[in-house]
C-alpha atoms as a PDB file:
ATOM      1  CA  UNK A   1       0.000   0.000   0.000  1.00  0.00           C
ATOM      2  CA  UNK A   2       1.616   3.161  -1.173  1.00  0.00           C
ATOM      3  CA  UNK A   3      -0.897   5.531   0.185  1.00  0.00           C
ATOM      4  CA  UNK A   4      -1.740   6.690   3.830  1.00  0.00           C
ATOM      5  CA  UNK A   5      -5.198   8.075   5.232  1.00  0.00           C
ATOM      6  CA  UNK A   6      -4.110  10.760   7.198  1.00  0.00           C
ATOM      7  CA  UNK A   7      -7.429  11.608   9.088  1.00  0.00           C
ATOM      8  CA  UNK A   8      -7.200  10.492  12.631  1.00  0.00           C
ATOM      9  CA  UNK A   9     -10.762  10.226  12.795  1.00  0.00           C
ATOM     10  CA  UNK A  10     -10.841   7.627  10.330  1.00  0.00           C
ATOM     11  CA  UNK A  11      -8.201   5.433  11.694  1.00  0.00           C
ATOM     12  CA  UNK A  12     -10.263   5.641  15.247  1.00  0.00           C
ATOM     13  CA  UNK A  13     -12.716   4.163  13.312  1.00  0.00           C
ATOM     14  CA  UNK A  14     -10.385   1.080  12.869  1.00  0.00           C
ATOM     15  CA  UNK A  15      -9.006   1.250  16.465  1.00  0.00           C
ATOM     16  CA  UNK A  16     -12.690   0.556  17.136  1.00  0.00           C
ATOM     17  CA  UNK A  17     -13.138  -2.146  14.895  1.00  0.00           C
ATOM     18  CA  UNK A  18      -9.967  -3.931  16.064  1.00  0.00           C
ATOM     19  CA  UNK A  19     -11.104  -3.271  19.855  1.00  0.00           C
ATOM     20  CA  UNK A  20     -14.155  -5.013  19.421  1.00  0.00           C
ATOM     21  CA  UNK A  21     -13.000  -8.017  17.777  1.00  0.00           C
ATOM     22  CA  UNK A  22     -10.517  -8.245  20.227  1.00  0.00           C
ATOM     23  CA  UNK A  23     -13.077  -8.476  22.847  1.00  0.00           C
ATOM     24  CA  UNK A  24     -15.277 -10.554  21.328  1.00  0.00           C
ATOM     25  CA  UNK A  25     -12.338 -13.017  21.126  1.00  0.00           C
ATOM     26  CA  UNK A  26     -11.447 -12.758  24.632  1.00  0.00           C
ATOM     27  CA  UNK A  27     -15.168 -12.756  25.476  1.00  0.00           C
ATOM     28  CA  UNK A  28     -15.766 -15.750  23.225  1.00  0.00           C
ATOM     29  CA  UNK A  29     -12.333 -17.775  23.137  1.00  0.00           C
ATOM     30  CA  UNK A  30     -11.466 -17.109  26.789  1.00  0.00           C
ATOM     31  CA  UNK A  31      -7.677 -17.612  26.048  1.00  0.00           C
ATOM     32  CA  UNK A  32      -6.592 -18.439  29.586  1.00  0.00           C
ATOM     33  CA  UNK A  33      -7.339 -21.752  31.555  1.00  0.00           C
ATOM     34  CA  UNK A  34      -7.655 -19.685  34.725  1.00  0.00           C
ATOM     35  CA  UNK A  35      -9.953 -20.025  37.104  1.00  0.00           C
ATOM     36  CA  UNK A  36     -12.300 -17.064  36.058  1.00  0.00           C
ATOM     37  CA  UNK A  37     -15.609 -16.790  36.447  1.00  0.00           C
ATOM     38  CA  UNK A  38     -18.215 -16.534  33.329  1.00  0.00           C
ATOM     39  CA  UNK A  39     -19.415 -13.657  34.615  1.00  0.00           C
ATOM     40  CA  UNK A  40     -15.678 -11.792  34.854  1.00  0.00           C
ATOM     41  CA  UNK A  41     -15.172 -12.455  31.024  1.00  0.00           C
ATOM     42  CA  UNK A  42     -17.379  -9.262  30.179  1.00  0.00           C
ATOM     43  CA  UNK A  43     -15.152  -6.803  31.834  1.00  0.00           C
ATOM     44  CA  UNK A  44     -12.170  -8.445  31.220  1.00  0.00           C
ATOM     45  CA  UNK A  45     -12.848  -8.266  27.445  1.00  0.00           C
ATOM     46  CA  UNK A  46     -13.760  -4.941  27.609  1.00  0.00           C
ATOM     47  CA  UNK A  47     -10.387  -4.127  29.290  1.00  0.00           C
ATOM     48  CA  UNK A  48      -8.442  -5.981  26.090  1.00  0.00           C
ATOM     49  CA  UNK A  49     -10.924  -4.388  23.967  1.00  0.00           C
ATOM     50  CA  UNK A  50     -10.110  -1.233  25.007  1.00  0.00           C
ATOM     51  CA  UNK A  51      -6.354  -1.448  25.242  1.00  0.00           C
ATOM     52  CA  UNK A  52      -6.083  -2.386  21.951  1.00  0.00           C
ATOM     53  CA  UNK A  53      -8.440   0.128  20.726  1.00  0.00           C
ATOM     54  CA  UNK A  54      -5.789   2.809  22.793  1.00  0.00           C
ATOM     55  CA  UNK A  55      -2.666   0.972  21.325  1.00  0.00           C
ATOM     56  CA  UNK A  56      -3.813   1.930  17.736  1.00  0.00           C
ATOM     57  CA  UNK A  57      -4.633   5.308  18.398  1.00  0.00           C
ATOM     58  CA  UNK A  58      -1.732   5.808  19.777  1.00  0.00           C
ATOM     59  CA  UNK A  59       0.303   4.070  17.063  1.00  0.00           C
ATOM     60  CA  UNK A  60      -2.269   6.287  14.397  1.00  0.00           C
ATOM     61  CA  UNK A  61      -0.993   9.850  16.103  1.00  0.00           C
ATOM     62  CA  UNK A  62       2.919   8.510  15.989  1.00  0.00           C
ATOM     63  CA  UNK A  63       2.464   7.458  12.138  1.00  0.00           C
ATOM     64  CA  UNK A  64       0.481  10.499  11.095  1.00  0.00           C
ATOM     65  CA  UNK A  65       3.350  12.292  12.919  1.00  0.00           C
ATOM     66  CA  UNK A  66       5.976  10.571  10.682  1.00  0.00           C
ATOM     67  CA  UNK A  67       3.901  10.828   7.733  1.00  0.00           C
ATOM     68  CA  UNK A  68       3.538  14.697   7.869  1.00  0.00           C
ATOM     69  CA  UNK A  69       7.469  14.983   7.945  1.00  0.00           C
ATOM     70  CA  UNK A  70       8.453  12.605   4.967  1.00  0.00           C
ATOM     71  CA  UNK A  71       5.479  13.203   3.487  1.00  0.00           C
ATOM     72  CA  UNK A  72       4.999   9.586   1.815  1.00  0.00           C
ATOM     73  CA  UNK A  73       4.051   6.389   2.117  1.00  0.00           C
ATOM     74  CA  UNK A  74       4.878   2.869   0.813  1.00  0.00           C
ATOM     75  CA  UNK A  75       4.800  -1.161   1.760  1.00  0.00           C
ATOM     76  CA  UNK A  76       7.799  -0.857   3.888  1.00  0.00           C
ATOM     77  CA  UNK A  77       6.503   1.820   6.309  1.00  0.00           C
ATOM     78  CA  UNK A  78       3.125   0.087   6.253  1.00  0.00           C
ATOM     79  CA  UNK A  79       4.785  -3.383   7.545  1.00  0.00           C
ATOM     80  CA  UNK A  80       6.788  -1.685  10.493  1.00  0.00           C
ATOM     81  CA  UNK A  81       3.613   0.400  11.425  1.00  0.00           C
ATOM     82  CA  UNK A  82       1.565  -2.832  11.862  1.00  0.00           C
ATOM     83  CA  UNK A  83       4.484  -5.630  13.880  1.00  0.00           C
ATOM     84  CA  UNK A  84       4.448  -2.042  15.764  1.00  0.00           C
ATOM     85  CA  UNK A  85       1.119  -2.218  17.299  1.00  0.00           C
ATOM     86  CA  UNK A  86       1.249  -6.093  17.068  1.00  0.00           C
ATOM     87  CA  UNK A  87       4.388  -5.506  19.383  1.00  0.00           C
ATOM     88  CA  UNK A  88       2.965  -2.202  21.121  1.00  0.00           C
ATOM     89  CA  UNK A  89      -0.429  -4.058  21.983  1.00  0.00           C
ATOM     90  CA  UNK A  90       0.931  -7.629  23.267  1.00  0.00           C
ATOM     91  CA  UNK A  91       3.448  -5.935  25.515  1.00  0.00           C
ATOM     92  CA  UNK A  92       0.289  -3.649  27.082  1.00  0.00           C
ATOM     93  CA  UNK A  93      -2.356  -6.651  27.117  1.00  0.00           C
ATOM     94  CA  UNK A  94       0.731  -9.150  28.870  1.00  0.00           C
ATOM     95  CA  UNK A  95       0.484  -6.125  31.487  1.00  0.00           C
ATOM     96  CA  UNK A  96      -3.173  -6.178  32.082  1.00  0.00           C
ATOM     97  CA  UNK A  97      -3.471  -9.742  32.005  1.00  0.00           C
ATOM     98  CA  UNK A  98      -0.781  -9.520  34.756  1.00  0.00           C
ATOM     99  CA  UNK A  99      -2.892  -7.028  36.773  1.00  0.00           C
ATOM    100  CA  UNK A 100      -5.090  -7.978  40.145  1.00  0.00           C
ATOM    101  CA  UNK A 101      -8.120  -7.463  38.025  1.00  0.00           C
ATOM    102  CA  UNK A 102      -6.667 -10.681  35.402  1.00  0.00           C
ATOM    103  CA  UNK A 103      -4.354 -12.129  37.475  1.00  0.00           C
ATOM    104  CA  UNK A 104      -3.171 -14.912  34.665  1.00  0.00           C
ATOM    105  CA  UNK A 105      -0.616 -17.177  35.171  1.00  0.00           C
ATOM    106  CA  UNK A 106       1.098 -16.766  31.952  1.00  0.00           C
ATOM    107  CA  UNK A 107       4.504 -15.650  31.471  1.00  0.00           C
ATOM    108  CA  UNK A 108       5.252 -13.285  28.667  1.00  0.00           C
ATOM    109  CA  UNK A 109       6.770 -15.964  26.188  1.00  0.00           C
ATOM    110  CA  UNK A 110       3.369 -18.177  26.338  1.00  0.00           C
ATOM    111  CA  UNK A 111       1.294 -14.955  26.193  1.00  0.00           C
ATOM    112  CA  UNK A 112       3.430 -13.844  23.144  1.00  0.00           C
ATOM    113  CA  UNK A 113       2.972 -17.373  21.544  1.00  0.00           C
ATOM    114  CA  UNK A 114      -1.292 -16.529  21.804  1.00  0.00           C
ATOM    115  CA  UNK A 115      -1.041 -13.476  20.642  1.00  0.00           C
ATOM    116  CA  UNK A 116       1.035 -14.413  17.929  1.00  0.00           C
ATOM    117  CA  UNK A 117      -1.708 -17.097  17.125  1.00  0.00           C
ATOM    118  CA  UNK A 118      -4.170 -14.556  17.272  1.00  0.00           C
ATOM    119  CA  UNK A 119      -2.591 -12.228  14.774  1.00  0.00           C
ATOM    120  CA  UNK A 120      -2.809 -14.477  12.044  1.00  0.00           C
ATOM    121  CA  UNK A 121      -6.738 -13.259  12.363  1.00  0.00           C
ATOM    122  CA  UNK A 122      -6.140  -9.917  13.257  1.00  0.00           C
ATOM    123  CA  UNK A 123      -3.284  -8.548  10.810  1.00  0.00           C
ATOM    124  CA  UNK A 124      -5.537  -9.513   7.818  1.00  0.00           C
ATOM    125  CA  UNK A 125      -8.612  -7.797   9.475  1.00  0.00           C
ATOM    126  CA  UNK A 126      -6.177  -4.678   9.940  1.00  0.00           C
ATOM    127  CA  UNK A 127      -4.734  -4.680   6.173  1.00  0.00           C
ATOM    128  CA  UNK A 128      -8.046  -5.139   5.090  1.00  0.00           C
ATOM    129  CA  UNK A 129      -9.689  -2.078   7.442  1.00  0.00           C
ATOM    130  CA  UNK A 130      -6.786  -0.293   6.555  1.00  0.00           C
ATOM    131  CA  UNK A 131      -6.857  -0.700   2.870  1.00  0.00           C
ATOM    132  CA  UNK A 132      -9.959   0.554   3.141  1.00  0.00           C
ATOM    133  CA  UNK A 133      -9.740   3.654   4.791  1.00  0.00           C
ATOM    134  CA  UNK A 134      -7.189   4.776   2.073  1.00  0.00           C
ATOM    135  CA  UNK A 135      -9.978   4.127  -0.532  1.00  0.00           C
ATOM    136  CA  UNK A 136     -12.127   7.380   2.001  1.00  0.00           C
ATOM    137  CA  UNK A 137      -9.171   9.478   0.874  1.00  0.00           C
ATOM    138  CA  UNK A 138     -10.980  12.900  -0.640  1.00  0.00           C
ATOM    139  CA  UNK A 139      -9.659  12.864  -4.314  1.00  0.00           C
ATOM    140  CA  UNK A 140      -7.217  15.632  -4.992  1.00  0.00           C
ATOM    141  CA  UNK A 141      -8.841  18.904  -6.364  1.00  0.00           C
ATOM    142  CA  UNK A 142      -7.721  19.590 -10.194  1.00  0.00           C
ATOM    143  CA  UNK A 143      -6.022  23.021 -10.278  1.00  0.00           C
ATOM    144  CA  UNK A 144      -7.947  25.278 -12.565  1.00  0.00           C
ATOM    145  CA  UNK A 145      -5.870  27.544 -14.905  1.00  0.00           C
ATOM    146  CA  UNK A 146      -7.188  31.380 -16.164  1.00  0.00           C
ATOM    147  CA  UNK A 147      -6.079  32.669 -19.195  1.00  0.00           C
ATOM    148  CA  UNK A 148      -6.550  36.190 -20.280  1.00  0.00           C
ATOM    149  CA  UNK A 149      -5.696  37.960 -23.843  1.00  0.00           C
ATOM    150  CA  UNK A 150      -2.369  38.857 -22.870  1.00  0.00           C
ATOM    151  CA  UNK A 151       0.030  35.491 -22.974  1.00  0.00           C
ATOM    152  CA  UNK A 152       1.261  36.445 -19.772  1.00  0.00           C
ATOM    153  CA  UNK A 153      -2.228  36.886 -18.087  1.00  0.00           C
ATOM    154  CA  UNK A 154      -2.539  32.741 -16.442  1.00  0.00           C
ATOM    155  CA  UNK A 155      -3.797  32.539 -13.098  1.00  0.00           C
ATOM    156  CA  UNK A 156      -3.849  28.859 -11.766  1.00  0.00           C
ATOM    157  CA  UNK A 157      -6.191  28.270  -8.539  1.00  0.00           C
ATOM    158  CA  UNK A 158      -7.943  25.634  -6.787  1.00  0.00           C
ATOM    159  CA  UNK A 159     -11.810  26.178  -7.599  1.00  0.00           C
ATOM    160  CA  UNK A 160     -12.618  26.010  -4.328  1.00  0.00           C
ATOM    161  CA  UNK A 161     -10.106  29.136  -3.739  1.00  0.00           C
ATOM    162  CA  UNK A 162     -11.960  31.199  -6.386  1.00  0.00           C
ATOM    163  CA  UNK A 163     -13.950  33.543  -4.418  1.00  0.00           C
ATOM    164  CA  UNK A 164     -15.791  36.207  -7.442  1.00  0.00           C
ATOM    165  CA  UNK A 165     -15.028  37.824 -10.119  1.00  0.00           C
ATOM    166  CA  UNK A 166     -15.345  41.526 -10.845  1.00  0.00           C
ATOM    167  CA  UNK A 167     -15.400  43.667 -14.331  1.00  0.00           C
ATOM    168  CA  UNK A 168     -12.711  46.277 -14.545  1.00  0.00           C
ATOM    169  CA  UNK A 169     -13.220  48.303 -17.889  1.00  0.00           C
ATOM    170  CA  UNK A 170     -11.644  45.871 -20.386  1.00  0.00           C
ATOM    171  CA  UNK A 171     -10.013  43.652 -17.569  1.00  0.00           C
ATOM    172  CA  UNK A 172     -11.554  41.651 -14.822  1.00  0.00           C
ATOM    173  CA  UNK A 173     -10.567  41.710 -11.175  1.00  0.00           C
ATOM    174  CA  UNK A 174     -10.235  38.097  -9.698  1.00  0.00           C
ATOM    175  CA  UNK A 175     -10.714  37.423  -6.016  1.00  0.00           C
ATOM    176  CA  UNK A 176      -9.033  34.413  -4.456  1.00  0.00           C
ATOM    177  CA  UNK A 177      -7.714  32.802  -1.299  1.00  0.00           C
ATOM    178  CA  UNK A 178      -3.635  32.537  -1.108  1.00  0.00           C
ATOM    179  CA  UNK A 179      -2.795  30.621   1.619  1.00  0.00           C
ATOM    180  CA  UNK A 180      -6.202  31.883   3.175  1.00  0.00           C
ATOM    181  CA  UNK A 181      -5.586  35.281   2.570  1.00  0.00           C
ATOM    182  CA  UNK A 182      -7.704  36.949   0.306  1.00  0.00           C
ATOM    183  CA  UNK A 183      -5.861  38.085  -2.889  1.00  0.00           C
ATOM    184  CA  UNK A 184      -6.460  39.485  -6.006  1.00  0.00           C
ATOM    185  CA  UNK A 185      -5.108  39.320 -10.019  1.00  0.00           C
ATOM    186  CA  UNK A 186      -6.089  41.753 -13.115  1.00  0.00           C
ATOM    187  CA  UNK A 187      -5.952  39.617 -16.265  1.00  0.00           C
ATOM    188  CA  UNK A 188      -7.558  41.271 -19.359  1.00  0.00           C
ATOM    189  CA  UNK A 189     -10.423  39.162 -20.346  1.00  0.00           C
ATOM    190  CA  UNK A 190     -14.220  39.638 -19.895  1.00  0.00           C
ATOM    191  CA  UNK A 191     -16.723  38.027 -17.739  1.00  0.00           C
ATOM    192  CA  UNK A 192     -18.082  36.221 -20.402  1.00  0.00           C
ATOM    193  CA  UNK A 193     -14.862  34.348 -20.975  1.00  0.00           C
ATOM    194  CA  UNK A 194     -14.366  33.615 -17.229  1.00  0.00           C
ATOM    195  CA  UNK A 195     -18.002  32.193 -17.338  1.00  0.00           C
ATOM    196  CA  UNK A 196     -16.850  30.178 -20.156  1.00  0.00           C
ATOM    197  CA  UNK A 197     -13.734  28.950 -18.171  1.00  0.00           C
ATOM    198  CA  UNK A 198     -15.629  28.389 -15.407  1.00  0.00           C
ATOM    199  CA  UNK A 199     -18.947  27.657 -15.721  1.00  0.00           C
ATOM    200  CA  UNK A 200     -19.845  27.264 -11.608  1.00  0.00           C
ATOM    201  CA  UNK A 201     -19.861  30.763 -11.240  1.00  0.00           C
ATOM    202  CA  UNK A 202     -23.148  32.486 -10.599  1.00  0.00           C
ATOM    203  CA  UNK A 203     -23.987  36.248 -11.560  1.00  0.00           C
ATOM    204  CA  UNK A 204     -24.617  38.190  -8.812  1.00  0.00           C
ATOM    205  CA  UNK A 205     -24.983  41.588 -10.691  1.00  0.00           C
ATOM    206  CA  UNK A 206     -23.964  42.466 -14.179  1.00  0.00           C
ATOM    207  CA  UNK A 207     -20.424  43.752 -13.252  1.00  0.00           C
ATOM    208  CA  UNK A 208     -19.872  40.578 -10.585  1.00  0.00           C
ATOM    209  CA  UNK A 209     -20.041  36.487 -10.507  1.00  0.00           C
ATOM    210  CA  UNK A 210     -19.332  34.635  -7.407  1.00  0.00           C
ATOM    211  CA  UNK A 211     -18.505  31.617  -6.521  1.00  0.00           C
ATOM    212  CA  UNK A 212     -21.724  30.007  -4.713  1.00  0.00           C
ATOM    213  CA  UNK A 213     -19.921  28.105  -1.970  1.00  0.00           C
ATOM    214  CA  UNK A 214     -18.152  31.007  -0.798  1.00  0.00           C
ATOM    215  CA  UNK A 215     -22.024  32.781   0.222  1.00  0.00           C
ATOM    216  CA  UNK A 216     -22.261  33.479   3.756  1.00  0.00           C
ATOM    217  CA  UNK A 217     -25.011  36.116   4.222  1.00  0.00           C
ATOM    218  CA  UNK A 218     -26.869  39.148   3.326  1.00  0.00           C
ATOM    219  CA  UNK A 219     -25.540  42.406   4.090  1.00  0.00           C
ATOM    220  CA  UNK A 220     -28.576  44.226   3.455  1.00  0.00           C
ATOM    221  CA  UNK A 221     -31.291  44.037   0.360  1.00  0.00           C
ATOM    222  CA  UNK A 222     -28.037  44.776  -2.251  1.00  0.00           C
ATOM    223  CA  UNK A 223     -24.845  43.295  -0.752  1.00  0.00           C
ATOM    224  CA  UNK A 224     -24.036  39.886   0.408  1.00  0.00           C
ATOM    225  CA  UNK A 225     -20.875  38.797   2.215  1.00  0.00           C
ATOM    226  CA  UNK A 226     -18.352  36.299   1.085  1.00  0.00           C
ATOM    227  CA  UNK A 227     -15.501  34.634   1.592  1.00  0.00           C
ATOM    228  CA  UNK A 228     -13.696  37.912   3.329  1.00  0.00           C
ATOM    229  CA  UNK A 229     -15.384  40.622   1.243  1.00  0.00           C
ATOM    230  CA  UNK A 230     -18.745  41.957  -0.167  1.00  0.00           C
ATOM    231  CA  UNK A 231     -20.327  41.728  -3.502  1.00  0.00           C
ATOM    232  CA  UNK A 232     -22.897  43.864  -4.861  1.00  0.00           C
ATOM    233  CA  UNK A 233     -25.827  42.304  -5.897  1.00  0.00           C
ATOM    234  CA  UNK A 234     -28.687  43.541  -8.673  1.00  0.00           C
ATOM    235  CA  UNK A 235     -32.254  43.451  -8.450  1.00  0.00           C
ATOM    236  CA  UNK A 236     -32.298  41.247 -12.050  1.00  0.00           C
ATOM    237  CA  UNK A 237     -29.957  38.499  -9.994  1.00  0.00           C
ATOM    238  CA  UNK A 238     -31.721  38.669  -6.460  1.00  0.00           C
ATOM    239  CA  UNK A 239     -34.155  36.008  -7.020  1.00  0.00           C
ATOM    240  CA  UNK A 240     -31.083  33.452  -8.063  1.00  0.00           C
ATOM    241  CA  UNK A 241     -29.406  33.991  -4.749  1.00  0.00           C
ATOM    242  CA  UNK A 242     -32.492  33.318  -2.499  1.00  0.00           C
ATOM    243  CA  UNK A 243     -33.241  30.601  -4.925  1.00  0.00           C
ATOM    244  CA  UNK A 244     -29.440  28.959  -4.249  1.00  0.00           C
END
């Protein structure tokens, strides 16, 4: 896998997932030949459910860390991040079973051997969960390119940075975000052509388009704000704002 999901809140997803089948396989297999109770299995799963569910998250924070510094991903890094947590989550459950509330006889080597035994389950579930939570990757925005009449008149944006478009005698005035600043380019062209290049934008007035997902409110009866400025609107283009 060459690709990493880098939203925690997806991979907390999987913690989950892994947390629960790990207690429903302590709940269910009841791994140690302890004297324990029936009844004791339901918190006692819960506890290995939920360190394992920790152990991930914690291993998810460390690799997003690692990820946002190298900024890539491939099979190599994918393999250490999972005999990580296999390691990371044995060595935390061998502690818990050790605790008054398990109390198991097991020393770490037999442990280790059912855990290992159990991981020939679990490490497909997790390439599998994982897999899939690189598929819930948001596909990467194409960058949109302006040209005006001049050859040296190209502005290239991210739609969703386009913010409106203004007339300026025989130019036009483009509003943008830069690095979430609001910014602005002359490129001599007419609105008709920017329409043309980008057909998303609505008119707002016959001098102004905007872009419609940068709308955040009326001003009064012939302004509206967006994205860090105002725009003002016409009576002819009211009714297709209230309508959006």
């Amino acid at each position: 896998m060459n690709k990493l999901n880098p939203s925690i809140k997806h991979h907390l997803f999987v913690g989950l997932f892994i947390g629960f089948w790990i207690f429903c396989f302590g709940f269910f297999i009841r791994p140690f030949d302890d004297a324990i109770l029936d009844y004791e299995w339901v918190p006692i799963s819960i506890g290995f459910g939920m360190f394992s569910f920790l152990c991930y998250a914690i291993v998810a924070v460390i690799q997003n860390k690692l990820y946002q510094k190298i900024l890539r991903w491939n099979i190599t890094f994918e393999i250490i991040t999972i005999v990580c947590y296999c390691l990371f989550f044995t060595i935390v459950l061998y502690a818990y079973s050790k605790s008054d509330f398990v109390n198991s006889a097991y020393n770490f080597s037999y442990f280790s051997f059912l855990m290992a035994k159990t991981s020939i389950v679990l490490i497909p579930i997790l390439i599998l969960a994982r897999i899939y939570v690189v598929k819930l990757i948001p596909p990467k925005e194409t960058m949109l390119t302006i040209k005006g009449d001049n050859k040296l008149d190209i502005l290239k944006l991210y739609p969703s940075d386009l913010i409106s478009v203004s007339s300026s005698q025989n130019y036009v005035e483009i509003f943008f975000l830069d690095n979430n600043a609001l910014s602005s380019k002359l490129i001599r062209s007419s609105l008709k052509k920017i329409h043309q290049t980008v057909p998303s934008l609505i008119q707002v007035h016959r001098s102004h388009f905007i872009n419609p997902s940068h709308f955040k409110s009326w001003k009064n009866q012939n302004t509206i704000y967006v994205t860090q400025m105002e725009v003002v609107v016409s009576k002819n283009y009211k009714e297709v704002i209230l309508t959006l």
